[in-house]
Protein backbone atom coordinates (compact mmCIF):
# COMPACT_ATOMS: atom_id res chain seq x y z
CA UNK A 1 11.34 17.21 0.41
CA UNK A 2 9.94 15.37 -2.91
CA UNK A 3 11.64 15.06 -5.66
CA UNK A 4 9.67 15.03 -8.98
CA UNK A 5 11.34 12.21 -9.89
CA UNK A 6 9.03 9.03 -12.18
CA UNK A 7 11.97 6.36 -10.79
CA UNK A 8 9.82 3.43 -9.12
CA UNK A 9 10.49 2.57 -5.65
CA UNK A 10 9.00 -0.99 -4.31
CA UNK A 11 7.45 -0.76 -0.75
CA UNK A 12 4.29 -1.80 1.14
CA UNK A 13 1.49 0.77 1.17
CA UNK A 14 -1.14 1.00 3.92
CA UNK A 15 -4.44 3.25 3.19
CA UNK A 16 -6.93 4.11 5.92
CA UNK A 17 -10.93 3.41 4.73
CA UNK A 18 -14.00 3.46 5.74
CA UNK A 19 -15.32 -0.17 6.56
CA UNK A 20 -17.99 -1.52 4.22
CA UNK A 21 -20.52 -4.45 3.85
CA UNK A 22 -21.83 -5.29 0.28
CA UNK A 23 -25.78 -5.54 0.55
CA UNK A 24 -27.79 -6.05 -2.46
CA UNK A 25 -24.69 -6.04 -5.11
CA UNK A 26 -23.78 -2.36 -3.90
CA UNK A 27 -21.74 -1.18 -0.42
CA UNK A 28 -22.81 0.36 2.37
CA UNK A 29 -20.03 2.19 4.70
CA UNK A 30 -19.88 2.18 7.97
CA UNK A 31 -18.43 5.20 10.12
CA UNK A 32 -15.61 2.87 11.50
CA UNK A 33 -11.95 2.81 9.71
CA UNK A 34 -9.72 -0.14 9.00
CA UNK A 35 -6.46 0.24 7.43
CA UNK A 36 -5.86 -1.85 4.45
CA UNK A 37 -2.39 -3.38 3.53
CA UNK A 38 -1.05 -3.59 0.31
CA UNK A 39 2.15 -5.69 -0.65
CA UNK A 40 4.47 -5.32 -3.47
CA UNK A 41 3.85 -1.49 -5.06
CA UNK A 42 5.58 -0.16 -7.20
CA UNK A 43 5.54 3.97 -6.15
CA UNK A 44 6.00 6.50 -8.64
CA UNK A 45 5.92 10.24 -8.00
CA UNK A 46 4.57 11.57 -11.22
CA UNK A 47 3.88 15.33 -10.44
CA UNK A 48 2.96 18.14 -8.58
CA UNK A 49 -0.10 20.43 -8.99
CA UNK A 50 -1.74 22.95 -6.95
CA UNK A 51 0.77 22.45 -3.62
CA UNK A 52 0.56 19.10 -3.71
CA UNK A 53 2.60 15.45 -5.52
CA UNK A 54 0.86 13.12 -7.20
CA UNK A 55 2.07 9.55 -6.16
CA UNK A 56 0.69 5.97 -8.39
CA UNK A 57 1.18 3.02 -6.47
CA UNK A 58 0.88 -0.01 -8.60
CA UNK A 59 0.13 -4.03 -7.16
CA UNK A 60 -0.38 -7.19 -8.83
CA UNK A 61 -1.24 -10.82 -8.00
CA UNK A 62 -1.94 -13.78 -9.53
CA UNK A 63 -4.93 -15.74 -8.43
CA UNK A 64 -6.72 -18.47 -9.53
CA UNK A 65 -10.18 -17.62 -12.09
CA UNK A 66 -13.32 -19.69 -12.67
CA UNK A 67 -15.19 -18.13 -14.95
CA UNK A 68 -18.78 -18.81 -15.34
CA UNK A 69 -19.02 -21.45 -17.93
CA UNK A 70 -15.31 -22.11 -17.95
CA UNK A 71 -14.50 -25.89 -17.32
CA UNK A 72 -11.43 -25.81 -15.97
CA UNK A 73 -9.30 -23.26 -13.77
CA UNK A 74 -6.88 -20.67 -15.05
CA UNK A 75 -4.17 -18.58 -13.26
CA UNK A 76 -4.70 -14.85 -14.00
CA UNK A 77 -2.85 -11.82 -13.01
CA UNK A 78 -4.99 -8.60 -11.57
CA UNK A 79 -3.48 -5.62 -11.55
CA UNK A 80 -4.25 -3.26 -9.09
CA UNK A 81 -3.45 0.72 -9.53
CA UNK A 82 -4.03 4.07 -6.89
CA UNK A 83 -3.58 7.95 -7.61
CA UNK A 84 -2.76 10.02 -4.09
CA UNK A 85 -2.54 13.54 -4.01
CA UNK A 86 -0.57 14.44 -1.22
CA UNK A 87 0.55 17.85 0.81
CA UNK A 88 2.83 15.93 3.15
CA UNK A 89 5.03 13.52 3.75
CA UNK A 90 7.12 12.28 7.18
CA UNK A 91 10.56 11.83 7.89
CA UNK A 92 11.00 8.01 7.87
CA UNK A 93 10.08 6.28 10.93
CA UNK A 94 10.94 3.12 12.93
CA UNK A 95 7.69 1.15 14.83
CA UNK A 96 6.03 -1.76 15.44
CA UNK A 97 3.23 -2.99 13.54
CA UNK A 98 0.73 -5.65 13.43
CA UNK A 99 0.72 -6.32 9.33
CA UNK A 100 -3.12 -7.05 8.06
CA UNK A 101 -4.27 -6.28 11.94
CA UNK A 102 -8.02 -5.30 10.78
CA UNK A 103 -8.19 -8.10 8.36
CA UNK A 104 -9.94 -6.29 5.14
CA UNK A 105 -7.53 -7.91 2.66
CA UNK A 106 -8.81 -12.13 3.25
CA UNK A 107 -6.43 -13.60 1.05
CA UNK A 108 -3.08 -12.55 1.88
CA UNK A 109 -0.44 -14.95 3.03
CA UNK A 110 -0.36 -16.46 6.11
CA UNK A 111 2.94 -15.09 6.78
CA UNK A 112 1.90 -11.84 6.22
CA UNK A 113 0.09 -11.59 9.04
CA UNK A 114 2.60 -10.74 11.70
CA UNK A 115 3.89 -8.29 14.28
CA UNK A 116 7.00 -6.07 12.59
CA UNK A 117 9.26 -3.81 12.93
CA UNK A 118 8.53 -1.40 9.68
CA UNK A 119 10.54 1.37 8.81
CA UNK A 120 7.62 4.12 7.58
CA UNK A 121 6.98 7.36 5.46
CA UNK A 122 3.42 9.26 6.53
CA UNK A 123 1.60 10.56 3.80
CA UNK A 124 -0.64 12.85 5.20
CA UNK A 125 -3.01 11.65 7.54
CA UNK A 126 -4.58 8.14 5.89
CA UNK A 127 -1.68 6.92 3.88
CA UNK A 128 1.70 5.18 4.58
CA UNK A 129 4.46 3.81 2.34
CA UNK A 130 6.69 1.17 4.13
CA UNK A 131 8.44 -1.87 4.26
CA UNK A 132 9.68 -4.43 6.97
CA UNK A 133 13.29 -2.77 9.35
CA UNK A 134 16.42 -4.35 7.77
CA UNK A 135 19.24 -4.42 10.34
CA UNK A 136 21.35 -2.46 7.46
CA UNK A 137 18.69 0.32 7.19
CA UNK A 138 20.40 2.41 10.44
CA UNK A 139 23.68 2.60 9.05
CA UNK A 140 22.06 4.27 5.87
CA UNK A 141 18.72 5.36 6.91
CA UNK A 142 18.65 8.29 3.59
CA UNK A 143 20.60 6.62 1.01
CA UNK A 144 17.48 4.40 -0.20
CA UNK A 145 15.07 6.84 -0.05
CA UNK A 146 16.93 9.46 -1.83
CA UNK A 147 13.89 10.22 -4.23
CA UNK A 148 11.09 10.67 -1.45
């Protein structure tokens, strides 16, 4: 059961798309799905309406920016945010995973790209909040997840 509780909660989240080109300056989508991972989030369940919670995952990186007309380079932050409505959610879960296995995200880490053991929440059918199985996780498998 959900909580509506705002506390934040820092996991990875992993969101089924549809795959895309970019043509022209605009995107074209293909029928075929990729799942996209996303490191770092912050999770925050901010509501319920109409049966289902509202959950805002929030990311943020720091990459390197040249600007058109800028001379030199400059580190910048982006900050990346996502709204989910959501009618259900899994008991956590234990399973291997391949992390970044469809490759939409180019930039991440090379260490990021691994096969895992993950310790995972379903959120409906196209979502997932998760983060790598620690050894400690079995001996308290609710405890840290007391607000999902």
């Amino acid at each position: 059961m959900i909580d509506n509780n705002t506390e934040n909660i820092n996991f990875w989240f992993s969101q089924k798309i549809k795959k895309y080109k970019i043509i022209e300056k605009s995107l074209k989508f293909s029928h075929q799905e990729a799942i996209v991972d996303w490191d770092h989030c912050l999770v925050s369940i901010v509501g319920k309406k109409s049966g289902k919670t509202r959950i805002v995952l929030r990311s943020s990186s720091e990459h390197i920016s040249r600007y058109i007309g800028r001379t030199k380079t400059k580190e910048i932050e982006l900050r990346y945010m996502i709204g989910i409505d959501i009618s259900s959610i899994s008991e956590p879960l234990i399973e291997d995973y391949e992390v970044n296995k469809d490759q939409v995200r180019k930039h991440l880490p090379n260490e990021t790209r691994k096969h895992i053991k993950r310790v995972v929440f379903k959120l409906d059918d196209k979502y997932w909040l998760w983060e790598e199985h620690l050894s400690t996780f079995i001996r308290y498998p609710f405890r840290r997840y007391k607000y999902l």
